[in-house]
C-alpha atoms as a PDB file:
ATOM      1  CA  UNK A   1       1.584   7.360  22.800  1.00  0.00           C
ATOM      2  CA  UNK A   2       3.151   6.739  19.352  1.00  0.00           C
ATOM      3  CA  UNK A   3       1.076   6.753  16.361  1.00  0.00           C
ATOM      4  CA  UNK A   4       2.425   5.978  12.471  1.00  0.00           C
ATOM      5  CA  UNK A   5       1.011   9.519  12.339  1.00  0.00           C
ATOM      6  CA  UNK A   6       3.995  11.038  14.179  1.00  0.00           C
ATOM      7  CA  UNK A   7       6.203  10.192  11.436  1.00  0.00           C
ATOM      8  CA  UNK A   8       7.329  11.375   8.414  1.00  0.00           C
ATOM      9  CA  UNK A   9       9.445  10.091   5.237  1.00  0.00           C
ATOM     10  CA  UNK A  10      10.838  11.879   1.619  1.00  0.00           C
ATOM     11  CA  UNK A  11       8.082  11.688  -1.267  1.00  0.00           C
ATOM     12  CA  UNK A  12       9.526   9.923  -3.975  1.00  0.00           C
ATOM     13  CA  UNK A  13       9.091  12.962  -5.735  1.00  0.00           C
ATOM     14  CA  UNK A  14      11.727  14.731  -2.597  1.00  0.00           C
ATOM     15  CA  UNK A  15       9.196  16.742  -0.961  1.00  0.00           C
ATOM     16  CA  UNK A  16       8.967  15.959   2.866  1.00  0.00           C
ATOM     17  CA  UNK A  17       5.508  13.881   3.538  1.00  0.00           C
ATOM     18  CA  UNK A  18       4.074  13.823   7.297  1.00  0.00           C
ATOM     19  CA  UNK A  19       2.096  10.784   7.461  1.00  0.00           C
ATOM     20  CA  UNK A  20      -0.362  13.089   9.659  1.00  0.00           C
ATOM     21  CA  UNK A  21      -1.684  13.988   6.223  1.00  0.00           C
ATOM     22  CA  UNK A  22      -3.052  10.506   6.718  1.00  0.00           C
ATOM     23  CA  UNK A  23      -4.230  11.111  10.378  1.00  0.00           C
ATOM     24  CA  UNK A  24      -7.489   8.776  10.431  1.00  0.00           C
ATOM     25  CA  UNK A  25      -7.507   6.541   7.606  1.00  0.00           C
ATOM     26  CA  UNK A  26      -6.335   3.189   7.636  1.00  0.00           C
ATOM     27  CA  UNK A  27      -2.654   2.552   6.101  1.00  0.00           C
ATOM     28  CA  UNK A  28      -0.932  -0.448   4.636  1.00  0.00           C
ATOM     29  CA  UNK A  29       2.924   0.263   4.863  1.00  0.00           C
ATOM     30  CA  UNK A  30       4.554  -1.844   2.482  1.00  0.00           C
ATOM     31  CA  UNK A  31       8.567  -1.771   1.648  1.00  0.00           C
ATOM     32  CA  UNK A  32       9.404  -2.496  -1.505  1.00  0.00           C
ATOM     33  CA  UNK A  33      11.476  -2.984  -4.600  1.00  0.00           C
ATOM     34  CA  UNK A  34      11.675  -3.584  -8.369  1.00  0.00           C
ATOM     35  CA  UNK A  35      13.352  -6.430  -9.043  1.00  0.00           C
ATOM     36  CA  UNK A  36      12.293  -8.919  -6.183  1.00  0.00           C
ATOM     37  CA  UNK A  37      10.360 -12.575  -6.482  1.00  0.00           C
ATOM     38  CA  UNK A  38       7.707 -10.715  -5.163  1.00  0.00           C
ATOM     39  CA  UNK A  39       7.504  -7.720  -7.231  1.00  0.00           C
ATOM     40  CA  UNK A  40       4.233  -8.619  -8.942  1.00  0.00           C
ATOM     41  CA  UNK A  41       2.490  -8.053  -5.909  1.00  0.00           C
ATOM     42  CA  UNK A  42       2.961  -3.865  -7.121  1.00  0.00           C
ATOM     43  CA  UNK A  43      -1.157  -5.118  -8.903  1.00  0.00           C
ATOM     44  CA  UNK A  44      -2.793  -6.482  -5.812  1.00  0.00           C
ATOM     45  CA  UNK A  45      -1.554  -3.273  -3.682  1.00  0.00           C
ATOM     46  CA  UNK A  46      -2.125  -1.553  -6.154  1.00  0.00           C
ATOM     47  CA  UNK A  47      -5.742  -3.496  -6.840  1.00  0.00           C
ATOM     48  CA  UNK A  48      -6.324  -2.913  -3.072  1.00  0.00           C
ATOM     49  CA  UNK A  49      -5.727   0.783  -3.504  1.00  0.00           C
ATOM     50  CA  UNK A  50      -8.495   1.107  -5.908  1.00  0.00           C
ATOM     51  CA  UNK A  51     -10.869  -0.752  -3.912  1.00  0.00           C
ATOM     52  CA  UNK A  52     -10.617   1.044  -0.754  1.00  0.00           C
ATOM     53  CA  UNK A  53      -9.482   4.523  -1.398  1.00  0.00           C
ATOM     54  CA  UNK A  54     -12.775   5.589  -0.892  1.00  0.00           C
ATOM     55  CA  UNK A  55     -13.319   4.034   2.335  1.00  0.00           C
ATOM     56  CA  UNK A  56      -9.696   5.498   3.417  1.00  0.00           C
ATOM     57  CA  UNK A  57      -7.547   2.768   3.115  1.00  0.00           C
ATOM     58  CA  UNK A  58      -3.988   4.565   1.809  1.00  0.00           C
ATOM     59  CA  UNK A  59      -1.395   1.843   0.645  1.00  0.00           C
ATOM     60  CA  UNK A  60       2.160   3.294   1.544  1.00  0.00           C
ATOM     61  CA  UNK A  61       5.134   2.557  -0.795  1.00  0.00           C
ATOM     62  CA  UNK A  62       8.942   2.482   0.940  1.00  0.00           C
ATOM     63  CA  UNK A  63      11.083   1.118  -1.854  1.00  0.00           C
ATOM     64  CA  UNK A  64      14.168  -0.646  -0.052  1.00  0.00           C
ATOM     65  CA  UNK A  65      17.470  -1.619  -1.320  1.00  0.00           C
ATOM     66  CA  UNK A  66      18.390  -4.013   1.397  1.00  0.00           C
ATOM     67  CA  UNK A  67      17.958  -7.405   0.312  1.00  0.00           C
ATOM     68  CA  UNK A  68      19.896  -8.719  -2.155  1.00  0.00           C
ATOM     69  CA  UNK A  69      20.322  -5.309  -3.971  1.00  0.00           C
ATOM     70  CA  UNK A  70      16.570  -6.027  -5.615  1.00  0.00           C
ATOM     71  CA  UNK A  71      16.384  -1.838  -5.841  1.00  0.00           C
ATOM     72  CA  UNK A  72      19.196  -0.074  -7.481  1.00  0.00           C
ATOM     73  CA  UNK A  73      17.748   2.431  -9.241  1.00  0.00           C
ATOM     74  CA  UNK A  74      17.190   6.077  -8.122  1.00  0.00           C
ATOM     75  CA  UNK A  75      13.812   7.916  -7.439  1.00  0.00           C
ATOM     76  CA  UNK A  76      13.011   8.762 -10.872  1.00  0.00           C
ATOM     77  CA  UNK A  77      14.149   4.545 -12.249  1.00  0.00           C
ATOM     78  CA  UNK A  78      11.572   3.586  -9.377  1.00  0.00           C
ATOM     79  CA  UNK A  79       8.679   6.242  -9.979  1.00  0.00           C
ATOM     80  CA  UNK A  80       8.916   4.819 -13.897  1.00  0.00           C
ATOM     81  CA  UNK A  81       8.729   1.589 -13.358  1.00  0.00           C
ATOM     82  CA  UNK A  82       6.227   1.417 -10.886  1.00  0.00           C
ATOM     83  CA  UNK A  83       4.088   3.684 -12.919  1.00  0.00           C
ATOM     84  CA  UNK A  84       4.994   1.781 -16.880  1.00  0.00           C
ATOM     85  CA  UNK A  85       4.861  -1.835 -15.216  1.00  0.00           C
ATOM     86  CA  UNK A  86       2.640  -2.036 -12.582  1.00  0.00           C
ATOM     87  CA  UNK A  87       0.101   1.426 -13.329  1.00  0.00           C
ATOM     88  CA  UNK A  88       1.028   2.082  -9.466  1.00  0.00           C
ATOM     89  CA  UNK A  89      -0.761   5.412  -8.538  1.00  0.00           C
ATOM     90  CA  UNK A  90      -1.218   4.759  -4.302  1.00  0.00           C
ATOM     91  CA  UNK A  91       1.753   7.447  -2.536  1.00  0.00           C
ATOM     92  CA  UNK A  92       5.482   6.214  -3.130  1.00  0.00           C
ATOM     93  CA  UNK A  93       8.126   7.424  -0.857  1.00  0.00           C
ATOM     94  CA  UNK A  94      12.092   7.529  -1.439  1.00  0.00           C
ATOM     95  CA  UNK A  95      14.221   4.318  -0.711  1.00  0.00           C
ATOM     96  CA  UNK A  96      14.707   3.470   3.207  1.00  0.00           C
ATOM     97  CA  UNK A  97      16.854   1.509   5.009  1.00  0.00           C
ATOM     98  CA  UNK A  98      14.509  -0.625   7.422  1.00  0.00           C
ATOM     99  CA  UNK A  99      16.828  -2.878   9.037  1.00  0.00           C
ATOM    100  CA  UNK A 100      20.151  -1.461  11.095  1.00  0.00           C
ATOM    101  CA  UNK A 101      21.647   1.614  12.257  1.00  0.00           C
ATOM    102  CA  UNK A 102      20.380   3.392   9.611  1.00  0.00           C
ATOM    103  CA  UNK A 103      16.755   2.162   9.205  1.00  0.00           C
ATOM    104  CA  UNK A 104      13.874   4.790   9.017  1.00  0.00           C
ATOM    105  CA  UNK A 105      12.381   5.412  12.743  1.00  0.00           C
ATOM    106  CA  UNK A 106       8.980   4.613  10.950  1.00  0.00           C
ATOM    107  CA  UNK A 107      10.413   1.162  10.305  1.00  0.00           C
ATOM    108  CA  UNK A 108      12.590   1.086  13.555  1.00  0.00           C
ATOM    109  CA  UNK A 109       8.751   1.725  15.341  1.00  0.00           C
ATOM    110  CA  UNK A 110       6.457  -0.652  13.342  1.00  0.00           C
ATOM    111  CA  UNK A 111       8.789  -3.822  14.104  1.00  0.00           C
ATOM    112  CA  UNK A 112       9.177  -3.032  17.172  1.00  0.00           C
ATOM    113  CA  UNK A 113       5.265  -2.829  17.966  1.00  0.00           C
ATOM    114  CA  UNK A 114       4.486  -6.005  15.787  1.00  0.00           C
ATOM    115  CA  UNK A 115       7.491  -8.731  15.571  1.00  0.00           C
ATOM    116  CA  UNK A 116       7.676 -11.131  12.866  1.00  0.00           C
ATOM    117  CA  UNK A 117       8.058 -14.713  12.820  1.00  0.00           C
ATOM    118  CA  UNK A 118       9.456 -16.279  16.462  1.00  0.00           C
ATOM    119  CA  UNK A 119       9.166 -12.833  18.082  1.00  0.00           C
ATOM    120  CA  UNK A 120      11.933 -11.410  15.723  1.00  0.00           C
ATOM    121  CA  UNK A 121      11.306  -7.700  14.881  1.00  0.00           C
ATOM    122  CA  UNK A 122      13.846  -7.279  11.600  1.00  0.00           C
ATOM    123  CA  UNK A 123      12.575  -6.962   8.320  1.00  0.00           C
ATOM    124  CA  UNK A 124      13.354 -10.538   6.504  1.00  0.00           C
ATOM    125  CA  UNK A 125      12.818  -9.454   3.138  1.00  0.00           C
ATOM    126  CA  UNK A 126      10.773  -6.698   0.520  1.00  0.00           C
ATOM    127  CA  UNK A 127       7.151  -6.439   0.506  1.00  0.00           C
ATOM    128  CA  UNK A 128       6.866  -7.143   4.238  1.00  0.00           C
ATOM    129  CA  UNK A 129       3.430  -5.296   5.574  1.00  0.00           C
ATOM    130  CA  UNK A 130       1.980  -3.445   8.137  1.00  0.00           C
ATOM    131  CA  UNK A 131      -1.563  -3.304   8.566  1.00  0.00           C
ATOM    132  CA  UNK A 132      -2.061   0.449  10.491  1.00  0.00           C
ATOM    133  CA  UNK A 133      -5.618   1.484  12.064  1.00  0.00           C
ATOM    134  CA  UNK A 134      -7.314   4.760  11.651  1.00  0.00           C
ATOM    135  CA  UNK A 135      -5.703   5.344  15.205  1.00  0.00           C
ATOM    136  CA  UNK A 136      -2.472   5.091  13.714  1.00  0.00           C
ATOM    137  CA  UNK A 137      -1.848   1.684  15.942  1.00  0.00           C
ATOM    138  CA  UNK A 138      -0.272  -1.568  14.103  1.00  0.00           C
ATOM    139  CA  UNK A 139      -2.912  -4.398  13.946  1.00  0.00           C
ATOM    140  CA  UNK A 140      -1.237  -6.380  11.996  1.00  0.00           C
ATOM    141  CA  UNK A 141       2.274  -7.585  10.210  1.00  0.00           C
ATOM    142  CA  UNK A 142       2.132  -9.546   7.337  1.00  0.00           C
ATOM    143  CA  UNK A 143       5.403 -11.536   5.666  1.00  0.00           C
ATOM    144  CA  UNK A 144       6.280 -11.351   1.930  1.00  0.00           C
ATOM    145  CA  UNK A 145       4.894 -13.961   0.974  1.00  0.00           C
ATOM    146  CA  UNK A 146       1.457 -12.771   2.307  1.00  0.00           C
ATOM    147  CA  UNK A 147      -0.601 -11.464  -1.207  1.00  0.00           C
ATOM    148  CA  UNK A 148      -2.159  -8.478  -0.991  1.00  0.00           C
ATOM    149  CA  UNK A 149      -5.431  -9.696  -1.844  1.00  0.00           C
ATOM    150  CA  UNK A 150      -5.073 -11.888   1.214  1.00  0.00           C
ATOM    151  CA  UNK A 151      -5.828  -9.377   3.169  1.00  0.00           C
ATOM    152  CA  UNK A 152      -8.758  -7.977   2.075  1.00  0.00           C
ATOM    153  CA  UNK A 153     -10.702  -9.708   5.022  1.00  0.00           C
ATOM    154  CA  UNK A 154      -8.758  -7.414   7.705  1.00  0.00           C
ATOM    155  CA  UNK A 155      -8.714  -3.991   5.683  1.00  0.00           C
ATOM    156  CA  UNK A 156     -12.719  -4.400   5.658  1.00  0.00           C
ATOM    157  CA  UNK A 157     -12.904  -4.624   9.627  1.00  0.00           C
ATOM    158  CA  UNK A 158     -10.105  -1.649   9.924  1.00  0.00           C
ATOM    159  CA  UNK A 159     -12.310   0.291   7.613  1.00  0.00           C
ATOM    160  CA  UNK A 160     -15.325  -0.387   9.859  1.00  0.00           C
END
């Protein structure tokens, strides 16, 4: 069986990152970018982070330049202003494609174990979610609109 463990993705700092580093902790897989509606949502991952990195919660970070070009800038324009705007400090990865041809097979496999609204399994827009258990199974998908801090209710019963 397939696990979010299996996988791996580019650091944003280019070193290759096997998400087995994670094996047993509970991840929130977010994709996102800097210059979205939803952007401000960077402090309530990054609030939920804080909280929970204790417990083994690990918040996930895939910018994505797919919707409406909300991502231009390269690794180092992303690392700077996650880390100047938003104090982000939870692991960032390099910018993915998560929708098409081209769309990272950790993306390709958490849509198509949890769809999204009316059974669809592409990515509508940024800061879509993926609540992952410490078995590396999808529990839950969560739209953009979703606030981190929303969540809080289902990262406590992952965490046990």
């Amino acid at each position: 069986m397939t696990s979010a463990f299996d996988f791996s993705a580019q650091a944003i700092d280019g070193s290759p990152q096997s998400l087995d580093a994670y094996r047993g902790k509970v991840l929130l897989v977010v994709n996102t970018a800097s210059k979205c509606g939803f952007t401000p949502q960077y402090e309530g991952l990054e609030q939920l982070w804080r909280d929970y990195k204790d417990r083994d919660l690990v918040v996930l970070g895939f910018p994505c330049d797919q919707f409406g070009h909300q991502e231009p800038g390269d690794a180092e324009e992303i690392r700077s202003f996650c880390s100047l705007t938003y104090d982000v400090s939870f692991p960032m990865f390099d910018k993915v494609q998560v929708n098409g041809a081209a769309a990272h097979p950790l993306w390709k496999w958490l849509k198509s174990e949890k769809a999204g609204l009316l059974g669809l399994e592409g990515i509508k827009w940024n800061f879509t979610k993926f609540l992952v258990g410490r078995d590396g199974q999808v529990i839950k998908r969560y739209a953009p609109t979703d606030k981190p801090e929303s969540m809080r209710k289902d990262i406590e019963k992952a965490l046990g």
